[in-house]
PDB file of N, CA and C in Angstrom:
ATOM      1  N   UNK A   1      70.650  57.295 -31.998  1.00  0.00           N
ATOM      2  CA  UNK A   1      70.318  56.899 -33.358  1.00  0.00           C
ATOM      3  C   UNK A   1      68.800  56.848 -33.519  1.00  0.00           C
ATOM      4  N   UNK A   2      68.333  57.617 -34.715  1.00  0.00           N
ATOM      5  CA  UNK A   2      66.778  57.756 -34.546  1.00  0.00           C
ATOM      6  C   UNK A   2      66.432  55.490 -34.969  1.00  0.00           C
ATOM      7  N   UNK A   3      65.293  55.564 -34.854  1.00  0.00           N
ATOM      8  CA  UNK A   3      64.575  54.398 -35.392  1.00  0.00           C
ATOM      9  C   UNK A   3      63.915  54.793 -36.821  1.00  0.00           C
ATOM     10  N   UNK A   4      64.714  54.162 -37.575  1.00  0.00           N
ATOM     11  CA  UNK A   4      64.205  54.045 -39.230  1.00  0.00           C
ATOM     12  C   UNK A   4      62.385  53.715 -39.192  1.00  0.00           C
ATOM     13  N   UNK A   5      62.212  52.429 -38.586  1.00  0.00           N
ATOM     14  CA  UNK A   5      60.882  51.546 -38.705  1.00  0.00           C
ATOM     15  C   UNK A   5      59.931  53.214 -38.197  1.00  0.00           C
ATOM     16  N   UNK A   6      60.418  53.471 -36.911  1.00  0.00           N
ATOM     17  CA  UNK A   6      59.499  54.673 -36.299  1.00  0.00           C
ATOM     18  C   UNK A   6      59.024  55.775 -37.094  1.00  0.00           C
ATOM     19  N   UNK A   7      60.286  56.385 -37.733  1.00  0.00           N
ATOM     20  CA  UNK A   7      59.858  57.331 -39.051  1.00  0.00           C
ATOM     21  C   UNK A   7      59.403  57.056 -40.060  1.00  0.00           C
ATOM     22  N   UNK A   8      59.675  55.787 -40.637  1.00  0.00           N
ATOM     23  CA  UNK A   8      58.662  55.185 -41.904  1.00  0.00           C
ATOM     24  C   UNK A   8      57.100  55.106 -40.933  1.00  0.00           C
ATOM     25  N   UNK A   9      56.474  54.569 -39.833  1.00  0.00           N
ATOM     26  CA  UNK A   9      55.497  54.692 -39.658  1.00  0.00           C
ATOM     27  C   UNK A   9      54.599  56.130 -39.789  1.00  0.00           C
ATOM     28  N   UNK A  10      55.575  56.958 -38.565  1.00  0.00           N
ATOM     29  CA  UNK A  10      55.010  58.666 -38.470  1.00  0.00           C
ATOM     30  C   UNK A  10      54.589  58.982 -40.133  1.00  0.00           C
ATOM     31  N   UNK A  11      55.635  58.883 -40.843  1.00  0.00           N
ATOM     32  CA  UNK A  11      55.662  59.492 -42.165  1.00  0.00           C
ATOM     33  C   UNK A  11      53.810  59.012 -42.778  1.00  0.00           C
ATOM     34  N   UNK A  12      54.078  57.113 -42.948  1.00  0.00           N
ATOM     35  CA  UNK A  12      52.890  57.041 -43.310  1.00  0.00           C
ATOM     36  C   UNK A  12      52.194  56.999 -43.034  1.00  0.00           C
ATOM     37  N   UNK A  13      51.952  57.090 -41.692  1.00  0.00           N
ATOM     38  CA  UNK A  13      50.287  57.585 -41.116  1.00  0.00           C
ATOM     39  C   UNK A  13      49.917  58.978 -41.648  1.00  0.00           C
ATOM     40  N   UNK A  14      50.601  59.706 -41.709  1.00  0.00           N
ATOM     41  CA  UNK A  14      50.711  60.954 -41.930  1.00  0.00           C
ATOM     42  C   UNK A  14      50.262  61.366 -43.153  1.00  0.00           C
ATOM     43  N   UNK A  15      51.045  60.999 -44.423  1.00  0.00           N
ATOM     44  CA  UNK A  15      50.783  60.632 -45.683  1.00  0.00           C
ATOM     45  C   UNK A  15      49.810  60.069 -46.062  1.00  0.00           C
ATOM     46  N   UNK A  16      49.129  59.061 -45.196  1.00  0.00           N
ATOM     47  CA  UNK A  16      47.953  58.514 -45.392  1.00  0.00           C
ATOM     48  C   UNK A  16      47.126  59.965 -45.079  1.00  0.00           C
ATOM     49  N   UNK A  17      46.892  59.737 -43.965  1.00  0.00           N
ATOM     50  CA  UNK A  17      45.969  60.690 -43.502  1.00  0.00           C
ATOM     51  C   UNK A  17      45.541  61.964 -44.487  1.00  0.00           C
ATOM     52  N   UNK A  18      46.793  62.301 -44.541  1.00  0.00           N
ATOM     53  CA  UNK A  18      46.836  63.448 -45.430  1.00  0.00           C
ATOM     54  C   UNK A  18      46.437  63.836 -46.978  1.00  0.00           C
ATOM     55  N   UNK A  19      46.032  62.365 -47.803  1.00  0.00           N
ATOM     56  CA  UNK A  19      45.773  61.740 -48.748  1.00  0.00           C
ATOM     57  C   UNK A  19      44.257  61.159 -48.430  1.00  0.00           C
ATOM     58  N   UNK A  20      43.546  61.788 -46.912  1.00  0.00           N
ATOM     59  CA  UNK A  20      42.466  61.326 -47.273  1.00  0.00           C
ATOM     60  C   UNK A  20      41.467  59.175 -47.111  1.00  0.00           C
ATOM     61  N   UNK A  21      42.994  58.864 -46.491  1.00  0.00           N
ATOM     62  CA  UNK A  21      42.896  57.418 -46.510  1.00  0.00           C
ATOM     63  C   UNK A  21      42.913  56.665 -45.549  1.00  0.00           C
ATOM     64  N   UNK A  22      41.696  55.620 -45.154  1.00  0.00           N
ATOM     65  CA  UNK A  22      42.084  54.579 -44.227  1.00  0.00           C
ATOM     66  C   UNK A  22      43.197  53.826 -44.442  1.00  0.00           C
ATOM     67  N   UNK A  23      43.029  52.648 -43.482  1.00  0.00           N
ATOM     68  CA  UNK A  23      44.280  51.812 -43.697  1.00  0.00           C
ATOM     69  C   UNK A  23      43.378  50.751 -44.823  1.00  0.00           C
ATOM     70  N   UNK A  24      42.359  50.346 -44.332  1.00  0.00           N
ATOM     71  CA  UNK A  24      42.098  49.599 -45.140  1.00  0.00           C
ATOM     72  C   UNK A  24      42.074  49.958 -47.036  1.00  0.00           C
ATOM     73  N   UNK A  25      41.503  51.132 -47.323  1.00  0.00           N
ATOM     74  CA  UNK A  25      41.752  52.231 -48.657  1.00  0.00           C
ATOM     75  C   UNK A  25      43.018  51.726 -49.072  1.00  0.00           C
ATOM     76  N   UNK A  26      44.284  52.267 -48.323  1.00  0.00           N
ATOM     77  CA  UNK A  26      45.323  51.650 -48.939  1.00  0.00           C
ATOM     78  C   UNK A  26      45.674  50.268 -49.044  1.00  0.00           C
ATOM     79  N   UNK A  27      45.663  49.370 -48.211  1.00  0.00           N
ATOM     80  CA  UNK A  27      45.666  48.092 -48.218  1.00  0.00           C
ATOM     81  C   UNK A  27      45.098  48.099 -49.812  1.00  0.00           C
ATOM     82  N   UNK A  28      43.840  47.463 -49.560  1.00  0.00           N
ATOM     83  CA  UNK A  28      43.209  47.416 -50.673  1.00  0.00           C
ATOM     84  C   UNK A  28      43.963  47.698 -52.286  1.00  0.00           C
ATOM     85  N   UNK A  29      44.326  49.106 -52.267  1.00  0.00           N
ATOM     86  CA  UNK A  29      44.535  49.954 -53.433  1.00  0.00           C
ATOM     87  C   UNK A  29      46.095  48.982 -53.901  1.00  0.00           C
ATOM     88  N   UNK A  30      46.776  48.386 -52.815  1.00  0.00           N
ATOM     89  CA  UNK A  30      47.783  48.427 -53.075  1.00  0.00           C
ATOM     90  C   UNK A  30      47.974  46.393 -53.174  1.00  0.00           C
ATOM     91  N   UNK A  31      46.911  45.761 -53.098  1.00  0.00           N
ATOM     92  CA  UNK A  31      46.378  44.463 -53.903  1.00  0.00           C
ATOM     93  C   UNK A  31      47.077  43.782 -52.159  1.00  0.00           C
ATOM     94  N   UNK A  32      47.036  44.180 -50.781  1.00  0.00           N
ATOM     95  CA  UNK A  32      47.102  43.217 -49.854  1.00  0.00           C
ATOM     96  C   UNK A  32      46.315  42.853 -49.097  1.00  0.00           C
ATOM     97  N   UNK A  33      46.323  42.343 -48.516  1.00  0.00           N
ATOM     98  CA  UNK A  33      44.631  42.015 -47.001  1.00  0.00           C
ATOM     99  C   UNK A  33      44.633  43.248 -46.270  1.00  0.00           C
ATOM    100  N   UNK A  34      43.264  43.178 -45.959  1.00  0.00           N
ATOM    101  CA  UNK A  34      42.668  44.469 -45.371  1.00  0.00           C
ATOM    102  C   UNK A  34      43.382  44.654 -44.089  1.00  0.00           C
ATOM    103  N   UNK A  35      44.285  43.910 -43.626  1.00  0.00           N
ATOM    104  CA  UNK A  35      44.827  44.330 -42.191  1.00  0.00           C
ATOM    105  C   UNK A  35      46.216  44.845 -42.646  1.00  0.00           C
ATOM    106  N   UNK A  36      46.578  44.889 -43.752  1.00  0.00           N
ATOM    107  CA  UNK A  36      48.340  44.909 -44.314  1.00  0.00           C
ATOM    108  C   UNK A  36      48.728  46.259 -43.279  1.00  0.00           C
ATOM    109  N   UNK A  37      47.788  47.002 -43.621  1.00  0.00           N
ATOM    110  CA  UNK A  37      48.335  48.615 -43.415  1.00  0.00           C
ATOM    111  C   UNK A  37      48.563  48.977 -41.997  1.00  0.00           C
ATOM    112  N   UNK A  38      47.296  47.963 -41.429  1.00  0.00           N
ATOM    113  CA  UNK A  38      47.369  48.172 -39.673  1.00  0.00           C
ATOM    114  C   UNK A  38      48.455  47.134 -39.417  1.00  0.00           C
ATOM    115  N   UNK A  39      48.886  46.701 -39.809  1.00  0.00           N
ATOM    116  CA  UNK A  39      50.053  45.747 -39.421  1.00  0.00           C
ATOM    117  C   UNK A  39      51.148  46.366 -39.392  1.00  0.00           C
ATOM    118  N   UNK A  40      51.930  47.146 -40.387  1.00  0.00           N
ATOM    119  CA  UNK A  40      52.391  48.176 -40.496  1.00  0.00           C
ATOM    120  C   UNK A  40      52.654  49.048 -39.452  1.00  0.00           C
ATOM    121  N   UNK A  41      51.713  50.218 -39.692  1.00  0.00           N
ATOM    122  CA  UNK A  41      51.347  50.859 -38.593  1.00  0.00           C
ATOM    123  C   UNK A  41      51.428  50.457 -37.512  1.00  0.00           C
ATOM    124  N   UNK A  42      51.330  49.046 -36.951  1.00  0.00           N
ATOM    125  CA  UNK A  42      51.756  48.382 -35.281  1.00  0.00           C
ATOM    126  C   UNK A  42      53.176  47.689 -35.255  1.00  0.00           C
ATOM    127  N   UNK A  43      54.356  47.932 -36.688  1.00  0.00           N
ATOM    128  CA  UNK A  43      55.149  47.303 -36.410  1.00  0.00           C
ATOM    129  C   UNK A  43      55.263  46.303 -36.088  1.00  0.00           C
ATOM    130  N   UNK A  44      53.995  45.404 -36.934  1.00  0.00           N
ATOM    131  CA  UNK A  44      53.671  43.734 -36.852  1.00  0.00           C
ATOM    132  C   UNK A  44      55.063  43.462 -38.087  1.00  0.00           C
ATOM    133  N   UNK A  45      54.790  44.140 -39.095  1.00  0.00           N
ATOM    134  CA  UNK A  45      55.379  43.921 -40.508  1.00  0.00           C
ATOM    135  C   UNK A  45      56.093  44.898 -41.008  1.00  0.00           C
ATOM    136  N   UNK A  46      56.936  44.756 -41.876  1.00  0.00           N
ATOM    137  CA  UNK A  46      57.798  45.955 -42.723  1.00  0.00           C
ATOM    138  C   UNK A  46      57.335  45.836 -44.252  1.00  0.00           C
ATOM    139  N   UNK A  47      57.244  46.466 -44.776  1.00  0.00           N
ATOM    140  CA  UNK A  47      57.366  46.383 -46.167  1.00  0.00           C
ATOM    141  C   UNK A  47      58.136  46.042 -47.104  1.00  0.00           C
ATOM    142  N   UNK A  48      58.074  44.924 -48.428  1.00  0.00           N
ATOM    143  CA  UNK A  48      59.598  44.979 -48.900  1.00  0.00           C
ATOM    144  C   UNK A  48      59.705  46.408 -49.854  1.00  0.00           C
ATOM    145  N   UNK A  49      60.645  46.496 -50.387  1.00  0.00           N
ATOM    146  CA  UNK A  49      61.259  47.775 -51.345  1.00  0.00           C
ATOM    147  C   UNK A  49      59.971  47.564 -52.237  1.00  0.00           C
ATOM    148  N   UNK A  50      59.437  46.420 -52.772  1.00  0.00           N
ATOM    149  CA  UNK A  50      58.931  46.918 -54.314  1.00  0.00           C
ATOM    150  C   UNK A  50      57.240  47.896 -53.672  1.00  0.00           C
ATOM    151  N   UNK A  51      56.702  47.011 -52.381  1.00  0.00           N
ATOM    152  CA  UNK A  51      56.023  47.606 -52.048  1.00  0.00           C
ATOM    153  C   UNK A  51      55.741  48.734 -50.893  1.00  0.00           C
ATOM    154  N   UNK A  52      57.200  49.513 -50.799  1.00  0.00           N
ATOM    155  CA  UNK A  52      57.125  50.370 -50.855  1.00  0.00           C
ATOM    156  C   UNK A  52      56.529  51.793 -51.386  1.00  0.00           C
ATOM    157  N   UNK A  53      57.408  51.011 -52.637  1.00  0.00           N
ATOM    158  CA  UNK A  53      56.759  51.504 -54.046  1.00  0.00           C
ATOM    159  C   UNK A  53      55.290  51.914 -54.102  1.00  0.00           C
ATOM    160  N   UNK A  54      55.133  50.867 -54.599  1.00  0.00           N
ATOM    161  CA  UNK A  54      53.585  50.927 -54.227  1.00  0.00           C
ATOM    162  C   UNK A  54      52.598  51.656 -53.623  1.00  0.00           C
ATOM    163  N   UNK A  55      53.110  51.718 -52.297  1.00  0.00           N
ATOM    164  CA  UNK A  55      52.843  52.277 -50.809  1.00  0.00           C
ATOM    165  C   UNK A  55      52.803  53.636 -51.457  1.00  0.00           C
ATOM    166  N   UNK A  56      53.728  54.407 -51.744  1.00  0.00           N
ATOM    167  CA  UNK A  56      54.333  55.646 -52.268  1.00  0.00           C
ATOM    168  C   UNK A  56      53.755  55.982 -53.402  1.00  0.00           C
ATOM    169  N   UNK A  57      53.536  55.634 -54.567  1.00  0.00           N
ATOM    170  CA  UNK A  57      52.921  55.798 -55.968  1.00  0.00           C
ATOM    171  C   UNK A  57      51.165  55.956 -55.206  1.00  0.00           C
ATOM    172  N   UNK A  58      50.601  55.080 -54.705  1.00  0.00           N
ATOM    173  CA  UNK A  58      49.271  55.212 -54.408  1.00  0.00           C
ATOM    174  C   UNK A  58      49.066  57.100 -53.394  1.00  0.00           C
ATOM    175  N   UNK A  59      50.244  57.078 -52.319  1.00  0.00           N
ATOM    176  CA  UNK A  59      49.981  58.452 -51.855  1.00  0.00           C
ATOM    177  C   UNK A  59      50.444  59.700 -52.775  1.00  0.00           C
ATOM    178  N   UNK A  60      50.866  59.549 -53.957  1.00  0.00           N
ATOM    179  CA  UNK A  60      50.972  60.306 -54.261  1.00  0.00           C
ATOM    180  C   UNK A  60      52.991  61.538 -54.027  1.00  0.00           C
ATOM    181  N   UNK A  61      53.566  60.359 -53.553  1.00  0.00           N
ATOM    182  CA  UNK A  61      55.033  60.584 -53.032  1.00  0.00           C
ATOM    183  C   UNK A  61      56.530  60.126 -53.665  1.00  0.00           C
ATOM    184  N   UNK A  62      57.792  60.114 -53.312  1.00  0.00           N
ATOM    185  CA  UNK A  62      58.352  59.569 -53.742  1.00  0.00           C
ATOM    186  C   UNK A  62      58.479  58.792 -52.377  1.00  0.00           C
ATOM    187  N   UNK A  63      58.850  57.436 -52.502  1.00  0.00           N
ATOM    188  CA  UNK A  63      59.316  56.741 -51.703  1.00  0.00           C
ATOM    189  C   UNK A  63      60.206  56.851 -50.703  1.00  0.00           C
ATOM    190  N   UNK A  64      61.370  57.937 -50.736  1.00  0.00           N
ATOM    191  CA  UNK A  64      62.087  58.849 -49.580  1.00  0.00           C
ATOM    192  C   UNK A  64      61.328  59.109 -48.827  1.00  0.00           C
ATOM    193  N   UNK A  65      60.354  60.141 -49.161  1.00  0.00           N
ATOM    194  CA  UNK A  65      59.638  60.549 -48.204  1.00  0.00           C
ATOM    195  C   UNK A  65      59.039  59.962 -46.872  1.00  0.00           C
ATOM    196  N   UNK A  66      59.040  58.893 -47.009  1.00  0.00           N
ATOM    197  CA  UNK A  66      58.193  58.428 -45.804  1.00  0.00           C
ATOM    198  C   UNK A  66      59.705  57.689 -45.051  1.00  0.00           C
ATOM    199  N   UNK A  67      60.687  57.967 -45.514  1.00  0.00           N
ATOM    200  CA  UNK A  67      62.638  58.136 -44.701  1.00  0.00           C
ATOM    201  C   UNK A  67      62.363  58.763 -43.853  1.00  0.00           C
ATOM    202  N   UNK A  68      62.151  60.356 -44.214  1.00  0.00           N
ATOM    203  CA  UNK A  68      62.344  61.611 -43.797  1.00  0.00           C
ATOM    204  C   UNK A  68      61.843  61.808 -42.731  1.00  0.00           C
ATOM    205  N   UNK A  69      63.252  62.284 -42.019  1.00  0.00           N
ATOM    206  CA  UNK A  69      63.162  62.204 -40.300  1.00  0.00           C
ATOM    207  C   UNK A  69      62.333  63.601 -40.205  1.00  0.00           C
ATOM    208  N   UNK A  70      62.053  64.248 -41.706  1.00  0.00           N
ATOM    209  CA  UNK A  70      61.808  65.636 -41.338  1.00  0.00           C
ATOM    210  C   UNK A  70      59.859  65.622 -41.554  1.00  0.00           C
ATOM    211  N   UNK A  71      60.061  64.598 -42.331  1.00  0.00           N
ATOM    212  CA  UNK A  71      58.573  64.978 -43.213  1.00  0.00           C
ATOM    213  C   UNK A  71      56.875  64.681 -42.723  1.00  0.00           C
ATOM    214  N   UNK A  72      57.168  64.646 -41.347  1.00  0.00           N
ATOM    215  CA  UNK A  72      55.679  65.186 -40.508  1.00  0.00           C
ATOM    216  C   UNK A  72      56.420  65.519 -39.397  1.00  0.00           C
ATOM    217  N   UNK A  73      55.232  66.502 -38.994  1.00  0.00           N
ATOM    218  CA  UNK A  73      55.397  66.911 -37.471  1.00  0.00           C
ATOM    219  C   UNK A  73      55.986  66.081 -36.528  1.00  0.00           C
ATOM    220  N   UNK A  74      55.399  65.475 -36.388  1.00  0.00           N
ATOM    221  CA  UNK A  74      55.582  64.059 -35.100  1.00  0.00           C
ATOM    222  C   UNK A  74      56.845  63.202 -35.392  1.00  0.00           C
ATOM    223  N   UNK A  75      57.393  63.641 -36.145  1.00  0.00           N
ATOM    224  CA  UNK A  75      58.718  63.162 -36.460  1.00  0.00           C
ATOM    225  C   UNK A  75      59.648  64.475 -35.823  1.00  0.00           C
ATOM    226  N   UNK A  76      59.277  65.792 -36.264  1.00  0.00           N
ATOM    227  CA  UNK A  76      60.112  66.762 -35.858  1.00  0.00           C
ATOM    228  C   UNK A  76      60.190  66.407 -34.512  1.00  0.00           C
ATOM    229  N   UNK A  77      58.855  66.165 -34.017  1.00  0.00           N
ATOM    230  CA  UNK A  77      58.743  66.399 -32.509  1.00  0.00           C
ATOM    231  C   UNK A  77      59.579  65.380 -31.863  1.00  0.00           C
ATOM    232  N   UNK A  78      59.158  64.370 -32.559  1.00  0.00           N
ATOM    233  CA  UNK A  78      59.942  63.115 -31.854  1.00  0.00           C
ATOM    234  C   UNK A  78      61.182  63.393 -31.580  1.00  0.00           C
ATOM    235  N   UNK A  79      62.116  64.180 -32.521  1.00  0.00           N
ATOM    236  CA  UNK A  79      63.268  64.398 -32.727  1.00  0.00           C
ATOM    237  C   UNK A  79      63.525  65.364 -31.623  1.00  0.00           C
ATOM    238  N   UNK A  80      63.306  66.097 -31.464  1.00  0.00           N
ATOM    239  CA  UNK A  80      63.648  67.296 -30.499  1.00  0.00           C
ATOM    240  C   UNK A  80      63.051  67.118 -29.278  1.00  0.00           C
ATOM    241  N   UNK A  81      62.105  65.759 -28.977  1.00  0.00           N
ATOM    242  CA  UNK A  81      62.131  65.177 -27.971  1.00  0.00           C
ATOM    243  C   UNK A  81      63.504  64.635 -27.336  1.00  0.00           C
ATOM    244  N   UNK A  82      63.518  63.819 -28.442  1.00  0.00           N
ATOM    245  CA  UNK A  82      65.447  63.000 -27.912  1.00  0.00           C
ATOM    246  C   UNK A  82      66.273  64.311 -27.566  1.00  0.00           C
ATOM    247  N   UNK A  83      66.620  65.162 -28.203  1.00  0.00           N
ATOM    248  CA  UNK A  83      67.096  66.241 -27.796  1.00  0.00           C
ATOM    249  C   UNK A  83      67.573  67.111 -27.256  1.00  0.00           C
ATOM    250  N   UNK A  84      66.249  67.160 -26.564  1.00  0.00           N
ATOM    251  CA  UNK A  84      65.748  67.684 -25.254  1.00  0.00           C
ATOM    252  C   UNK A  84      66.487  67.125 -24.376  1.00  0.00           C
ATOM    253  N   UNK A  85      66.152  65.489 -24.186  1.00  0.00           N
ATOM    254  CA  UNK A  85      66.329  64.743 -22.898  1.00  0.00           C
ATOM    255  C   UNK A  85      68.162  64.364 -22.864  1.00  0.00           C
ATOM    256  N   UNK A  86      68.566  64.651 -23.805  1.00  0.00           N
ATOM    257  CA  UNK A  86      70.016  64.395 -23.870  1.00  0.00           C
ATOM    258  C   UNK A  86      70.853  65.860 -23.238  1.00  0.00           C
ATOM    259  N   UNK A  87      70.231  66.698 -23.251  1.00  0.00           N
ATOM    260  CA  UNK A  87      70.494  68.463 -23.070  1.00  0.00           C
ATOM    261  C   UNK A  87      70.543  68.379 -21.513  1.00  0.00           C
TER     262      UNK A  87
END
């Protein structure tokens, strides 16, 4: 069973990145403390649904997206890592 928390991270580092953005940039943009995003990102914290939202509207996404076991590399990879080792 993949890890949900794992692919919401890959996704939004990714999405961030890709958008040009620190963590702190989004934090900020998205009205929380400057550590929100690195908290996140270390699987200190989860996000609730509304700020998800949020999360998602600021990159420029729909909120699925950062689901999607497909939607960065390092997710593919991750995936066909497990894969692999089950083969």
């Amino acid at each position: 069973m993949r890890d949900l928390r794992k692919i919401f991270i890959r996704n939004l580092k990714y999405f961030r990145s890709k958008k040009g953005m620190r963590q702190l940039d989004l934090s900020l943009e998205i009205n929380k403390g400057a550590n929100y995003i690195n908290s996140i990102e270390n699987s200190k914290y989860f996000p609730s649904p509304e700020t998800i939202q949020e999360i998602a509207d600021v990159l420029g996404i729909k909120p699925m997206q950062l689901f999607d076991e497909n939607g960065c590399l390092e997710n593919v990879i991750e995936d066909n890592r497990e894969k692999l080792k089950t083969e």
